[in-house]
C-alpha atoms as a PDB file:
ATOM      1  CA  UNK A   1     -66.514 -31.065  50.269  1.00  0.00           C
ATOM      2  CA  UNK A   2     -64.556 -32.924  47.430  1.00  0.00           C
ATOM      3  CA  UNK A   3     -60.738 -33.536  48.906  1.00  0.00           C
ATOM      4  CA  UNK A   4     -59.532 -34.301  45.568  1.00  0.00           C
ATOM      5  CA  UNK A   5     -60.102 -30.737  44.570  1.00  0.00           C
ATOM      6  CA  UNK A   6     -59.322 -29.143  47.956  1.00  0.00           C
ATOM      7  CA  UNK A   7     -55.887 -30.781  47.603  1.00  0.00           C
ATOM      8  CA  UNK A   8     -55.514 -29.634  44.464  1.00  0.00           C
ATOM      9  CA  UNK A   9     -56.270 -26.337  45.252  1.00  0.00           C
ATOM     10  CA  UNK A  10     -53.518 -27.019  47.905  1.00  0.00           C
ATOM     11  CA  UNK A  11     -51.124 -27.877  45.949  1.00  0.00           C
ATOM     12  CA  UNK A  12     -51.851 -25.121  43.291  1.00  0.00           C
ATOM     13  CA  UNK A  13     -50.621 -22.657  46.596  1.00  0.00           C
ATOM     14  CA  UNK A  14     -47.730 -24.669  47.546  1.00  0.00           C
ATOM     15  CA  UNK A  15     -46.441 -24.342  43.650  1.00  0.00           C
ATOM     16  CA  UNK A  16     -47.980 -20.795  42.522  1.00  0.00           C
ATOM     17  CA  UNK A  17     -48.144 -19.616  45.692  1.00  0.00           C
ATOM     18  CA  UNK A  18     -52.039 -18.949  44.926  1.00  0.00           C
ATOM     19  CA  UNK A  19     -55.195 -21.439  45.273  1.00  0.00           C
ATOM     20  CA  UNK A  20     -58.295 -21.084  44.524  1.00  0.00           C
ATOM     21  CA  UNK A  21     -61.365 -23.668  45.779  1.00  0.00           C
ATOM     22  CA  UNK A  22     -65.550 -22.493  45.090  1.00  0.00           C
ATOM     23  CA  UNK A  23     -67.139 -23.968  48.067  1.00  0.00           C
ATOM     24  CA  UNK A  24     -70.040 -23.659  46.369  1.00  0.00           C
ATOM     25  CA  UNK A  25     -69.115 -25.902  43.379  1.00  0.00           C
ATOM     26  CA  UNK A  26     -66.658 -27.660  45.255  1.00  0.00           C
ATOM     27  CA  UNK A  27     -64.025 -27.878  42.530  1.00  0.00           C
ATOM     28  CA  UNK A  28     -60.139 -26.207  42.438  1.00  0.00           C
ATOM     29  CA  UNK A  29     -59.672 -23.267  40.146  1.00  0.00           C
ATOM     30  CA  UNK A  30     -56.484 -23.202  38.505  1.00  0.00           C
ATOM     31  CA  UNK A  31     -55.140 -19.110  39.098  1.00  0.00           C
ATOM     32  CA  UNK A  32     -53.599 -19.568  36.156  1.00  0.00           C
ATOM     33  CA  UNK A  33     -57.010 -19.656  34.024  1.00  0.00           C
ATOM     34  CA  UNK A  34     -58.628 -17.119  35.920  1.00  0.00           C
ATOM     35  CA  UNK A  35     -60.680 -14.508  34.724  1.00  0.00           C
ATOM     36  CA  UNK A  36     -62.778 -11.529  36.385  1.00  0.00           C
ATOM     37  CA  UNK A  37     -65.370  -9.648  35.199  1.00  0.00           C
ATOM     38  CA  UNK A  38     -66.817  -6.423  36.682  1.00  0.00           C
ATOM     39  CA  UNK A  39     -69.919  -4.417  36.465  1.00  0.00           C
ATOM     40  CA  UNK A  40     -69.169  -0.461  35.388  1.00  0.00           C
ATOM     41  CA  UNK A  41     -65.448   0.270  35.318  1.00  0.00           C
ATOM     42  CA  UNK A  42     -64.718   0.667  39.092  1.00  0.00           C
ATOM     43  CA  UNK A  43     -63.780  -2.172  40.818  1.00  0.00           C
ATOM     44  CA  UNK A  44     -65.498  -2.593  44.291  1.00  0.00           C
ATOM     45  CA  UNK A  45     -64.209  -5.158  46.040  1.00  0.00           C
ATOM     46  CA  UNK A  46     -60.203  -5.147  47.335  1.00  0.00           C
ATOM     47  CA  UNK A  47     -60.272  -9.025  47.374  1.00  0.00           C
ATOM     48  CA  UNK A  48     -60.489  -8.991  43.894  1.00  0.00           C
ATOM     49  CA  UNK A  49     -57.611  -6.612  43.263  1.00  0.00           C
ATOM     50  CA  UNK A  50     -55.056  -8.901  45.446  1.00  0.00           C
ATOM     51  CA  UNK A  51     -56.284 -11.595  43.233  1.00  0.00           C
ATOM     52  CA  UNK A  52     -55.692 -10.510  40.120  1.00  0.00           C
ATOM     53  CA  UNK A  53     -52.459  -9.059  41.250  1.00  0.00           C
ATOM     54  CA  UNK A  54     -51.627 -12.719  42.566  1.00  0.00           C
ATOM     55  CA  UNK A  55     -52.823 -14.097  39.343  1.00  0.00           C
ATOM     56  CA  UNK A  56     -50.745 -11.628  37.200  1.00  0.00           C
ATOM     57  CA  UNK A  57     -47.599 -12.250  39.300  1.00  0.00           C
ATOM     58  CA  UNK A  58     -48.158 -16.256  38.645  1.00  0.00           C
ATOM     59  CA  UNK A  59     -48.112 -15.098  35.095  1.00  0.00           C
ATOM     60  CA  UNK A  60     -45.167 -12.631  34.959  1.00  0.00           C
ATOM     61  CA  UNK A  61     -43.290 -15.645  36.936  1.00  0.00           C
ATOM     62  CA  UNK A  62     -44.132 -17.994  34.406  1.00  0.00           C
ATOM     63  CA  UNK A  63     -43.381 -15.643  31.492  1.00  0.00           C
ATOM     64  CA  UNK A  64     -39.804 -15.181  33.165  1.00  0.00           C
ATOM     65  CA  UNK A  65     -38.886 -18.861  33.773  1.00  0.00           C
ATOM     66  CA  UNK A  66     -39.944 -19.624  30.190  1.00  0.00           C
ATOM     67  CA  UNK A  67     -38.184 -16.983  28.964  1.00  0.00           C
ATOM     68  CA  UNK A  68     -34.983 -16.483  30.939  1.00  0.00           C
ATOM     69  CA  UNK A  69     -34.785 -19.731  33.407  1.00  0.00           C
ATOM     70  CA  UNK A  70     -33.610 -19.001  36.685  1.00  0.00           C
ATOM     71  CA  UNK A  71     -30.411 -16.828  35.661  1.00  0.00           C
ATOM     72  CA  UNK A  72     -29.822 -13.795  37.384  1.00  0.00           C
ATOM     73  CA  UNK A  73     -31.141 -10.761  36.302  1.00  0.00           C
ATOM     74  CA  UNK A  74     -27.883  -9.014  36.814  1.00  0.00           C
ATOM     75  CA  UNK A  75     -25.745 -11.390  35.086  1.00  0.00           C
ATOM     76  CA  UNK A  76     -23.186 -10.043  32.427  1.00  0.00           C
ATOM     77  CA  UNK A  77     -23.236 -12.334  29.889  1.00  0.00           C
ATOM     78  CA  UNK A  78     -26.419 -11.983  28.548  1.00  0.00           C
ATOM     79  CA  UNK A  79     -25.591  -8.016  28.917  1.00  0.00           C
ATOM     80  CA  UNK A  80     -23.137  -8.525  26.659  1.00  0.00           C
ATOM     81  CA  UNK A  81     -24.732 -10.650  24.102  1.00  0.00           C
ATOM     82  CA  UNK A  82     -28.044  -9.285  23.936  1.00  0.00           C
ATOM     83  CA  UNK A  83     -28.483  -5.696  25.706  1.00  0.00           C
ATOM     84  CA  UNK A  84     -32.294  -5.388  24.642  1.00  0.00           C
ATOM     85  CA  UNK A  85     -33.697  -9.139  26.133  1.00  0.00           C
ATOM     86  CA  UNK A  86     -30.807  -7.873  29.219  1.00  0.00           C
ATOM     87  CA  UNK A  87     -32.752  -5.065  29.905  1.00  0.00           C
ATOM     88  CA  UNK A  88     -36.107  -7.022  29.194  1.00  0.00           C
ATOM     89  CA  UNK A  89     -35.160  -9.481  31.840  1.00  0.00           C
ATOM     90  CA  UNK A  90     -34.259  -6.950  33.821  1.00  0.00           C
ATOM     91  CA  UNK A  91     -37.321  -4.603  33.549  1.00  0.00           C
ATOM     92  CA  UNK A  92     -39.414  -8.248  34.209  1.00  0.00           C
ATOM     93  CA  UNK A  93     -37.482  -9.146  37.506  1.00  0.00           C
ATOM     94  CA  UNK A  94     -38.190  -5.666  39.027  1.00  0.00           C
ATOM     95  CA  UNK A  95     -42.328  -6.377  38.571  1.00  0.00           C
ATOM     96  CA  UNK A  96     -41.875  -9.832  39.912  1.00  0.00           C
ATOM     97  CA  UNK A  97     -40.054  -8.651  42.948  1.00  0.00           C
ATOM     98  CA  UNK A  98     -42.574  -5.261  43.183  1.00  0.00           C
ATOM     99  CA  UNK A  99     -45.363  -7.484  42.686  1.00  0.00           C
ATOM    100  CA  UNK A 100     -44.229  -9.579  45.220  1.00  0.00           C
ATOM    101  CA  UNK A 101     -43.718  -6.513  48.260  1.00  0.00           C
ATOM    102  CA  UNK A 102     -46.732  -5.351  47.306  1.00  0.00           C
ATOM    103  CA  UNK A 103     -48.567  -8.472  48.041  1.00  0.00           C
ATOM    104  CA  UNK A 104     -46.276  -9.478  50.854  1.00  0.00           C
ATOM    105  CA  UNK A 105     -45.015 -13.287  49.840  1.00  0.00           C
ATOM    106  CA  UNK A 106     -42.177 -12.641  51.115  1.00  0.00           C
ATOM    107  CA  UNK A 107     -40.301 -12.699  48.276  1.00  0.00           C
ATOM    108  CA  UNK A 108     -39.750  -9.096  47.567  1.00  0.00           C
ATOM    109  CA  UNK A 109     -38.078  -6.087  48.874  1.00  0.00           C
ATOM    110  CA  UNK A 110     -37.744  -2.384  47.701  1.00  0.00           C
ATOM    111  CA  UNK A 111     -34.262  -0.773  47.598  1.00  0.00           C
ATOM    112  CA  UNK A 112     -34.796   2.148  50.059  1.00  0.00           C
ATOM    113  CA  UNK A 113     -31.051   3.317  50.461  1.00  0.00           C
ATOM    114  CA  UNK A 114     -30.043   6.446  49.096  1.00  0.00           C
ATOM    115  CA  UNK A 115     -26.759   5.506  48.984  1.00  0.00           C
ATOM    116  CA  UNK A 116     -26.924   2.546  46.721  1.00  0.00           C
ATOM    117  CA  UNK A 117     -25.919   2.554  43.151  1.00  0.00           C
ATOM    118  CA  UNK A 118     -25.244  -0.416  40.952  1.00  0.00           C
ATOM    119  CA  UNK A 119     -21.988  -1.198  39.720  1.00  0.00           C
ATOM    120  CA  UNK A 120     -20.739  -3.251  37.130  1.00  0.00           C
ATOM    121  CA  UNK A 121     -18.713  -6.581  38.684  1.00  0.00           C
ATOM    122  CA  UNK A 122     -16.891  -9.134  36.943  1.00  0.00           C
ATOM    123  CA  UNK A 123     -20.263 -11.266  36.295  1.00  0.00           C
ATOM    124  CA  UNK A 124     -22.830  -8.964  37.368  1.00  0.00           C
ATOM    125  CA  UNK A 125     -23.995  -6.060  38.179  1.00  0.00           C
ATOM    126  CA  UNK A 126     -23.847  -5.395  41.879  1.00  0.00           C
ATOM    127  CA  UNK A 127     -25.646  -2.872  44.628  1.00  0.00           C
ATOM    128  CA  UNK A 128     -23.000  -1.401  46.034  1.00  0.00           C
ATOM    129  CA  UNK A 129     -22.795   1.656  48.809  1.00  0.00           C
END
């Protein structure tokens, strides 16, 4: 076992939330760089499909923070300056936080209330009964 790779495979999970070590080859993968390749057009394995999900919401994240920082996706000002790359932001925080219920980081939720609605606030848009 190399430790210098196993760490940074570590690490790679504590920032991406996603690490990747071969055993075999004993070196780190970075998730970022990852690519899969399947035989016939069905994939087979379920492991596979969490990890490219993983690997495309490492992505989408990344996308995001290059594009948009860490404002909020509700915030007016950006609404009101620039409805399409609003709406892009917007459309790109809902896969993030999908992406992330689906594959249970944590870090996501699904609206489920019928009741909700969003409303337009001062600086944001809120949920609101």
């Amino acid at each position: 076992m190399n430790k210098k790779e196993l760490n940074k495979a570590m690490n790679y999970s504590q920032d991406k939330g996603f690490g990747i070590y071969d055993a075999y080859k004993h070196l780190s993968i970075n998730p970022e760089r990852l690519i899969f390749f399947w035989k016939g057009k069905k994939r087979q394995e379920k492991i596979k499909e969490e990890v490219v999900l993983l690997r495309a919401l490492i992505n989408l994240t990344n996308i995001y923070k290059e594009k948009f920082g860490s404002d909020s996706p509700y915030d007016l000002a950006l609404f009101a300056k620039d409805p399409a790359e609003f709406v892009e932001r917007l459309i790109r925080s809902v896969e993030i936080c999908t992406l992330n219920y689906v594959l249970q980081t944590g870090n996501g939720s699904l609206n489920m209330c019928p009741r909700m609605s969003i409303v337009k606030g001062k600086r944001s848009f809120l949920w609101e009964h």
